[in-house]
N, C-alpha and C. Protein backbone atom coordinates (compact mmCIF):
# COMPACT_ATOMS: atom_id res chain seq x y z
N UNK A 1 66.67 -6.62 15.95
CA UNK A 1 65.23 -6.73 15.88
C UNK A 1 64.65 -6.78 17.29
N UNK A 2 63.79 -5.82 17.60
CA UNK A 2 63.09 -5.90 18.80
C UNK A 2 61.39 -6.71 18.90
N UNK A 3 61.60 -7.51 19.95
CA UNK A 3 60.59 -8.39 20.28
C UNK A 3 59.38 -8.35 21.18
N UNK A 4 58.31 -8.26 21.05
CA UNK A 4 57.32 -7.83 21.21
C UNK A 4 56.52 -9.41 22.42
N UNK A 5 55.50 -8.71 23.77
CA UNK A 5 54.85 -9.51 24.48
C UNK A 5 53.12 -9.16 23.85
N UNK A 6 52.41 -9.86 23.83
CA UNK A 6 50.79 -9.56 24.51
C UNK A 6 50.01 -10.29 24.04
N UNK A 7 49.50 -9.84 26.08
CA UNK A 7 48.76 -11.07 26.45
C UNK A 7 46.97 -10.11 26.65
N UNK A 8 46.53 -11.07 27.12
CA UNK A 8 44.88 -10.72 27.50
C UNK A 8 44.46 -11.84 28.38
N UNK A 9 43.86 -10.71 29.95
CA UNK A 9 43.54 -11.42 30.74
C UNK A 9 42.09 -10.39 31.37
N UNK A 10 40.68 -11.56 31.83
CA UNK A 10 39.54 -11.12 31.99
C UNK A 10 39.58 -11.33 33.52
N UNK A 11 39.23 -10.23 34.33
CA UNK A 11 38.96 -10.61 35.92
C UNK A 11 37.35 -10.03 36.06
N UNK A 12 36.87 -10.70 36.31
CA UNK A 12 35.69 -10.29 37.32
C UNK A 12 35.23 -9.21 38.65
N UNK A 13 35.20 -8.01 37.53
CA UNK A 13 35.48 -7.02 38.47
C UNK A 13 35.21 -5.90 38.36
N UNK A 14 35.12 -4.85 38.63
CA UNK A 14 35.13 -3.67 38.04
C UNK A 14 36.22 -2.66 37.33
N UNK A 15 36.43 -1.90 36.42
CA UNK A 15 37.36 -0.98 35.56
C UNK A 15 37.89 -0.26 36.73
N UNK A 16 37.10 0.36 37.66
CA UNK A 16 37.64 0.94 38.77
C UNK A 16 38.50 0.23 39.58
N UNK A 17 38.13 -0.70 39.95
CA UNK A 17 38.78 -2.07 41.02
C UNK A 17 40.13 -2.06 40.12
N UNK A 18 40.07 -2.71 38.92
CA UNK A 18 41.38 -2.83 37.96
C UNK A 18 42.30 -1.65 37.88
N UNK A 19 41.37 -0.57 37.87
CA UNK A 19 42.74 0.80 37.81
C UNK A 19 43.81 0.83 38.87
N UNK A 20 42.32 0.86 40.19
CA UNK A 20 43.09 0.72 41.13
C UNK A 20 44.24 0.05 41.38
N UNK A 21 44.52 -1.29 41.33
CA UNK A 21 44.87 -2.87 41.53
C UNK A 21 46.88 -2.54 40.38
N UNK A 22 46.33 -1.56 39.50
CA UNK A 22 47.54 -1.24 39.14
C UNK A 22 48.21 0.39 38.38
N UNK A 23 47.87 0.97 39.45
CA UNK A 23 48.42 2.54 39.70
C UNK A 23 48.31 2.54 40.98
N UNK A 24 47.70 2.17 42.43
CA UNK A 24 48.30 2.25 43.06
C UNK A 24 49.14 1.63 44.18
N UNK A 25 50.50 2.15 44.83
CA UNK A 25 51.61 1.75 44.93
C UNK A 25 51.33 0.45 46.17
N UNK A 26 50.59 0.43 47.11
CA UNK A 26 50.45 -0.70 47.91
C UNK A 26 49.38 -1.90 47.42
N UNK A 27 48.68 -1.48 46.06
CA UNK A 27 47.88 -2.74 45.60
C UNK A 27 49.19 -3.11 45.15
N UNK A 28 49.86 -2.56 44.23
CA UNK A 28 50.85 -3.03 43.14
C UNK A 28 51.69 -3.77 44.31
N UNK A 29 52.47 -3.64 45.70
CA UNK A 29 53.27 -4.27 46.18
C UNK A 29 52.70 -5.76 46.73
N UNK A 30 51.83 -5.55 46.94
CA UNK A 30 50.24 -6.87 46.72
C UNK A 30 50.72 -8.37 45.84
N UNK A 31 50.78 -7.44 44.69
CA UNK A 31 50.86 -8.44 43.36
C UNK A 31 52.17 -8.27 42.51
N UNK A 32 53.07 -7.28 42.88
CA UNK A 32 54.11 -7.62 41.94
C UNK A 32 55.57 -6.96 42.87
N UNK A 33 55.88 -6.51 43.46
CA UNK A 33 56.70 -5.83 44.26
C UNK A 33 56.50 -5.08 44.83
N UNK A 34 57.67 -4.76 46.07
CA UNK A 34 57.47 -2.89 46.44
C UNK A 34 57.73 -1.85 45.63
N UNK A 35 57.35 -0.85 45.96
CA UNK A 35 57.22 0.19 44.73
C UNK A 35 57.11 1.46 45.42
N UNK A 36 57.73 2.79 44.26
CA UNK A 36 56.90 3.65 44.74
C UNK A 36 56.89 4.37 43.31
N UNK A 37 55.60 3.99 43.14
CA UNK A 37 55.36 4.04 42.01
C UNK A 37 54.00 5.00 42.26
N UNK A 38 53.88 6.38 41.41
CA UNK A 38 52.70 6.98 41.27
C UNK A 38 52.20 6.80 39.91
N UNK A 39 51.18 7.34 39.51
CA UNK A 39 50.36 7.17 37.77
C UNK A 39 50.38 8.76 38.10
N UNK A 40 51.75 9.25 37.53
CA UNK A 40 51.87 10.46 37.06
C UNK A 40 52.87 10.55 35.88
N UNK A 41 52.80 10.99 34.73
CA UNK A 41 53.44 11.14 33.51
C UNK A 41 54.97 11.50 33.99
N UNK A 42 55.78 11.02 33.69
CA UNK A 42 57.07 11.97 33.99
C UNK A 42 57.75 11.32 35.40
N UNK A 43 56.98 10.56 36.48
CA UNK A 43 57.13 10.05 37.63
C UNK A 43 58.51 9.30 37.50
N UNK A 44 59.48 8.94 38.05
CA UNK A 44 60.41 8.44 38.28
C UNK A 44 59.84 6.67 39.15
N UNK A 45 60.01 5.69 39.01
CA UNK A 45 59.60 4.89 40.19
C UNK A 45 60.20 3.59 40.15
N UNK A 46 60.78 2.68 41.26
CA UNK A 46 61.43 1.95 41.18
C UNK A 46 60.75 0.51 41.60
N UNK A 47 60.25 -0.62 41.33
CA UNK A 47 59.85 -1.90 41.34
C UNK A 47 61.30 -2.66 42.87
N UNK A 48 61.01 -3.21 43.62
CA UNK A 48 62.31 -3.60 44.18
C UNK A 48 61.96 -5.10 44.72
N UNK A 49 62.75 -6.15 44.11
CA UNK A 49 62.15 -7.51 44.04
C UNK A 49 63.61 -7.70 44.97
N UNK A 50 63.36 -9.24 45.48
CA UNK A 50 64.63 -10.08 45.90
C UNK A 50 65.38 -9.90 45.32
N UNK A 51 66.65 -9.80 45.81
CA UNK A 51 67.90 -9.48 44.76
C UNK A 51 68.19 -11.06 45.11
N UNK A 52 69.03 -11.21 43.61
CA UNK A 52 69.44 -13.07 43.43
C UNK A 52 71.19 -12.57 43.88
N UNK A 53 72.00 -13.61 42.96
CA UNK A 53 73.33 -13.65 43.09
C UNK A 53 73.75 -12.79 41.67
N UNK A 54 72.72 -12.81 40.56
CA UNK A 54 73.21 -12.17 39.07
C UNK A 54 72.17 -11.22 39.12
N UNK A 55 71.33 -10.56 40.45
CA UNK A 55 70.79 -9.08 39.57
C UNK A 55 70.15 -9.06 41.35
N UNK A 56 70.48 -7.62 41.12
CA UNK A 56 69.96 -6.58 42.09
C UNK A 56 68.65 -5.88 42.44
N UNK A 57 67.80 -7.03 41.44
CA UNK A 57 66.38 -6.85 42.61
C UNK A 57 65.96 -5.37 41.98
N UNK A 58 66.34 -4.37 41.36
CA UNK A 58 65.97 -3.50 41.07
C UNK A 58 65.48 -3.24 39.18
N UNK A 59 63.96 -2.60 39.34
CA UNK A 59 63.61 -2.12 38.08
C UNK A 59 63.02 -1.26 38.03
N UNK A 60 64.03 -0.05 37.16
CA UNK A 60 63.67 1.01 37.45
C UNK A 60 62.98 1.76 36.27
N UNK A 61 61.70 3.07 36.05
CA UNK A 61 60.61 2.87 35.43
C UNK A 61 60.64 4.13 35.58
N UNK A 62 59.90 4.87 34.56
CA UNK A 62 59.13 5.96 34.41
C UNK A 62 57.86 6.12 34.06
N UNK A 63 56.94 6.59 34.26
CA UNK A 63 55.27 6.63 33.49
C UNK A 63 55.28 7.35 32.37
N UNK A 64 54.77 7.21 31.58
CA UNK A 64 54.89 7.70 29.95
C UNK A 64 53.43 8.13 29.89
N UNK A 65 52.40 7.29 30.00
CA UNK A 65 50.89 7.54 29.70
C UNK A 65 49.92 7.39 31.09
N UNK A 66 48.57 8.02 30.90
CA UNK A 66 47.88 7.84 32.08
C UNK A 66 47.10 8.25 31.60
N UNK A 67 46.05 7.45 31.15
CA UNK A 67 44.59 7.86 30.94
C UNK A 67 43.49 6.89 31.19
N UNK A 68 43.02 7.38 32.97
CA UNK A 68 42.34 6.86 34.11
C UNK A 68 41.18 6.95 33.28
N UNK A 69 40.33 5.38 33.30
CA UNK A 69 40.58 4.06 33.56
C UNK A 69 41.08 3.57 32.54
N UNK A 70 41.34 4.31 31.39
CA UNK A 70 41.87 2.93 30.16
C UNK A 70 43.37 2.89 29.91
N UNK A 71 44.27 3.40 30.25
CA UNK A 71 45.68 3.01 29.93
C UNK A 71 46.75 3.56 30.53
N UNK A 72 47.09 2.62 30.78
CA UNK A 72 48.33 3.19 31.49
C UNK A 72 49.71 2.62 30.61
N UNK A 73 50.90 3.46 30.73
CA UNK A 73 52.11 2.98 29.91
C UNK A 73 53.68 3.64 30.61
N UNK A 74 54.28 2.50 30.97
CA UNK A 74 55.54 3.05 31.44
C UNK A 74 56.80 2.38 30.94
N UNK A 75 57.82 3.01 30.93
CA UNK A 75 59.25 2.58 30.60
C UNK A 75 59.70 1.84 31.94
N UNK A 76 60.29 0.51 31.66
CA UNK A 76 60.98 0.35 32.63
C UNK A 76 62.78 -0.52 32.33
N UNK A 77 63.67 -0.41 33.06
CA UNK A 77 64.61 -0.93 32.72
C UNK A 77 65.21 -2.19 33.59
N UNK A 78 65.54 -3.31 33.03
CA UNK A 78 66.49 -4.19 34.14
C UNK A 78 67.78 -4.19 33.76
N UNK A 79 68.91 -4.11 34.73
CA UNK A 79 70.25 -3.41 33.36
C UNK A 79 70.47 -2.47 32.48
N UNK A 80 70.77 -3.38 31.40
CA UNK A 80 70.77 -2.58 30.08
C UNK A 80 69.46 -2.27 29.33
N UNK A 81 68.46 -3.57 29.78
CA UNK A 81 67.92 -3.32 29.06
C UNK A 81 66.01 -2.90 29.21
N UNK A 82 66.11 -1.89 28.03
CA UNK A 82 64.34 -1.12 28.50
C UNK A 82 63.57 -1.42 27.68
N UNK A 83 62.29 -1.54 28.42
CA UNK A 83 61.38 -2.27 28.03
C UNK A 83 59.96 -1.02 28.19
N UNK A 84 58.98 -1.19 26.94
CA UNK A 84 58.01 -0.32 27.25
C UNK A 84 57.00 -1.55 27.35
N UNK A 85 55.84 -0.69 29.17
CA UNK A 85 54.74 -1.80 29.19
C UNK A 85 53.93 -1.13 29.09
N UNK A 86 52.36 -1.73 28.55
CA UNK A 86 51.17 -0.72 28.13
C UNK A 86 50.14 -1.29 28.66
N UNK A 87 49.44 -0.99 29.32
CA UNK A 87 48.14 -1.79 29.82
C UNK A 87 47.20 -1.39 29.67
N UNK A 88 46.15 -1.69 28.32
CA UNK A 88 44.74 -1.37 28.29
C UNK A 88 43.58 -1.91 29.54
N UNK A 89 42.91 -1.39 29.38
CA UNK A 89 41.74 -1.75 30.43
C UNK A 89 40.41 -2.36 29.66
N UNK A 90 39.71 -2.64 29.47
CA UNK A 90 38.47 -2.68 28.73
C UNK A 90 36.90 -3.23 29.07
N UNK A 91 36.34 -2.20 29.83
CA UNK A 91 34.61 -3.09 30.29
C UNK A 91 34.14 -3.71 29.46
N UNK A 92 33.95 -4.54 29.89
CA UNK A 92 33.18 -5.81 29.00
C UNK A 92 32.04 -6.00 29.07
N UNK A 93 31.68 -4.98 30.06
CA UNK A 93 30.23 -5.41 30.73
C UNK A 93 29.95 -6.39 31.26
N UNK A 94 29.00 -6.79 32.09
CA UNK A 94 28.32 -8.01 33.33
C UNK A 94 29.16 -8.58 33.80
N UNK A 95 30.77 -7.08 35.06
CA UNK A 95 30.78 -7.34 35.95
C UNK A 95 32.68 -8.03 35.03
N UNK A 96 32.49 -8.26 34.13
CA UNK A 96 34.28 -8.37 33.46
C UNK A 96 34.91 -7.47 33.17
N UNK A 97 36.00 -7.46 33.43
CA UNK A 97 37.01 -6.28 32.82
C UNK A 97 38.19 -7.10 31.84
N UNK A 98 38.59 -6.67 30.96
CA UNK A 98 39.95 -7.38 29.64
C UNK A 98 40.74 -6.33 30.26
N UNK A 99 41.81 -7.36 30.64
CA UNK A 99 43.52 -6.26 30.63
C UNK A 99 43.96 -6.85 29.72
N UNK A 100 44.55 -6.34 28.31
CA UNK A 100 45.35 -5.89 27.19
C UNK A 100 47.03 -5.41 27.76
N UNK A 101 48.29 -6.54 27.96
CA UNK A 101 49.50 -6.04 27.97
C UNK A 101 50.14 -6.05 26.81
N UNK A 102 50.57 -5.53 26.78
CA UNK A 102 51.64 -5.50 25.54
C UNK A 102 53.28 -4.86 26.37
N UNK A 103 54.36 -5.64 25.92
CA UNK A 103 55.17 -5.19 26.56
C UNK A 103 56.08 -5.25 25.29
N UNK A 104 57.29 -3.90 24.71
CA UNK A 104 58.22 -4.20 23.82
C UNK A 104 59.24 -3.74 24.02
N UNK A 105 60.47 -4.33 23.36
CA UNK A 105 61.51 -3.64 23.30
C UNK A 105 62.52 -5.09 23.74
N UNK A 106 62.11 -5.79 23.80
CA UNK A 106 63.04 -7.63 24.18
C UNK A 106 63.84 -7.13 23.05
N UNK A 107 65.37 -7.91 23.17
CA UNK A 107 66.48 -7.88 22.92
C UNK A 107 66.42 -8.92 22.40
N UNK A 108 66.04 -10.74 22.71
CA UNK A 108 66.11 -11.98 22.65
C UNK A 108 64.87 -12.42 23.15
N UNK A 109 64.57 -14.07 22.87
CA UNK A 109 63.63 -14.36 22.79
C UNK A 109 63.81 -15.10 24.39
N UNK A 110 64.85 -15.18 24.95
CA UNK A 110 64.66 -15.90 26.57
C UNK A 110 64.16 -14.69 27.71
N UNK A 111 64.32 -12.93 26.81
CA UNK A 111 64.08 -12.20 28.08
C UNK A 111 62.34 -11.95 28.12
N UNK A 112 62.00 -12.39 26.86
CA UNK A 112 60.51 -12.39 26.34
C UNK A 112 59.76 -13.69 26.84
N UNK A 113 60.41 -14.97 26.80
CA UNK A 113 59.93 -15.64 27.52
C UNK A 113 59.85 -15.38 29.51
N UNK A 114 60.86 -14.96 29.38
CA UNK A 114 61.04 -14.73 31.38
C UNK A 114 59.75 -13.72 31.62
N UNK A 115 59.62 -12.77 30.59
CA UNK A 115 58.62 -11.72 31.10
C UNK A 115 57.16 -12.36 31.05
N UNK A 116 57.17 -13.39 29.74
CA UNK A 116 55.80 -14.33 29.69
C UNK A 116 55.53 -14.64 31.16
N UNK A 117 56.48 -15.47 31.62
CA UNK A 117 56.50 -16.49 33.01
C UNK A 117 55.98 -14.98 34.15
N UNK A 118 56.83 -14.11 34.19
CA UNK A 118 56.56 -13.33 35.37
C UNK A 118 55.38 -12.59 35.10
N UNK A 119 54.98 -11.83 34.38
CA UNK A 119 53.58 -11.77 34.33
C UNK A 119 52.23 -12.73 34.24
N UNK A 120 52.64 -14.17 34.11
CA UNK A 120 51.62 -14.60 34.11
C UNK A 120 51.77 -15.07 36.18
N UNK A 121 52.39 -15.45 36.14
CA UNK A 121 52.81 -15.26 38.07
C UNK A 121 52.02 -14.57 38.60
N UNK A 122 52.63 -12.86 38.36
CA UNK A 122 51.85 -11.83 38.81
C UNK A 122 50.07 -11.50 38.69
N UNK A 123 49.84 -11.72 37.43
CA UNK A 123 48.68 -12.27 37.57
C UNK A 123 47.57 -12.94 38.10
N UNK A 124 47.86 -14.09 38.78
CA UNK A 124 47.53 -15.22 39.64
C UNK A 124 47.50 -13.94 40.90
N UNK A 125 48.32 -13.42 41.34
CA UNK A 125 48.07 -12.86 42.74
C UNK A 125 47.39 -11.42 42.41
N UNK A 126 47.43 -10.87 41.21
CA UNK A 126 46.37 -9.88 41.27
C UNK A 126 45.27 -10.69 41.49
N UNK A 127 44.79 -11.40 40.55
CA UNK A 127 43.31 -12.08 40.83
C UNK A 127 43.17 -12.37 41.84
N UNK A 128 44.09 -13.06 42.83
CA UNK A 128 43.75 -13.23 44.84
C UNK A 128 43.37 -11.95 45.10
N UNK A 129 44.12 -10.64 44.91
CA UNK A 129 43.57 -9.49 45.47
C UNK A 129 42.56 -8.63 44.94
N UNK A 130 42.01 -8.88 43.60
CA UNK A 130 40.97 -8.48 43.18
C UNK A 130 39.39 -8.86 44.13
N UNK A 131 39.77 -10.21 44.43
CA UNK A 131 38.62 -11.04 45.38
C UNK A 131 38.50 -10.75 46.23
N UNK A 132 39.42 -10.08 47.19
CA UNK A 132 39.89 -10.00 48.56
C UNK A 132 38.30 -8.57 48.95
């Protein structure tokens, strides 16, 4: 049985600001790693975090969807195992934007919790750089 994330988070900002903030590759190293990551369908791109003592810092990803400003969707893998992430966009009007994640394909319920924890992390420092 595969296990399913999503969350919803409102920044104060613009749909544009938000696209930006995550398609491209030096906002994204900003708030979640280095990358070289483009918002092109088919793109190959690799996430590259601290490597620990049990994993090599590497997650590696493809883009699946791209439809500037409302969604973006990519495959990505740690190990064995792959995970699809989807990120709606949504104006809210007066100056809010809703990001809509949904992330699936968890194996167990501790790799679904770890992804809870690290996206809500990542989060916190998009919003520093949304302000900036």
């Amino acid at each position: 049985m595969s296990l399913s994330l999503s969350m919803n988070f409102q920044f104060t900002t613009t749909i544009e600001k938000l696209w930006s903030a995550i398609t491209d590759s030096n906002k994204l190293a900003k708030w979640i790693a280095e990358n070289d990551f483009k918002a092109e369908v088919g793109h190959r791109f690799q996430f590259r975090h601290q490597p620990s003592e049990w994993w090599d810092g590497i997650v590696n990803g493809e883009v699946l969807i791209v439809d500037e400003p409302n969604r973006l969707s990519y495959e990505w893998a740690v190990g064995q195992e792959k995970q699809t992430v989807t990120l709606t966009l949504q104006d809210l009007g007066d100056g809010k934007v809703n990001l809509h994640l949904e992330q699936t394909g968890f194996s167990n319920a501790q790799g679904l919790e770890g992804a809870k924890y690290g996206w809500s992390s990542w989060v916190v420092e998009l919003e520093k750089m949304l302000q900036q």
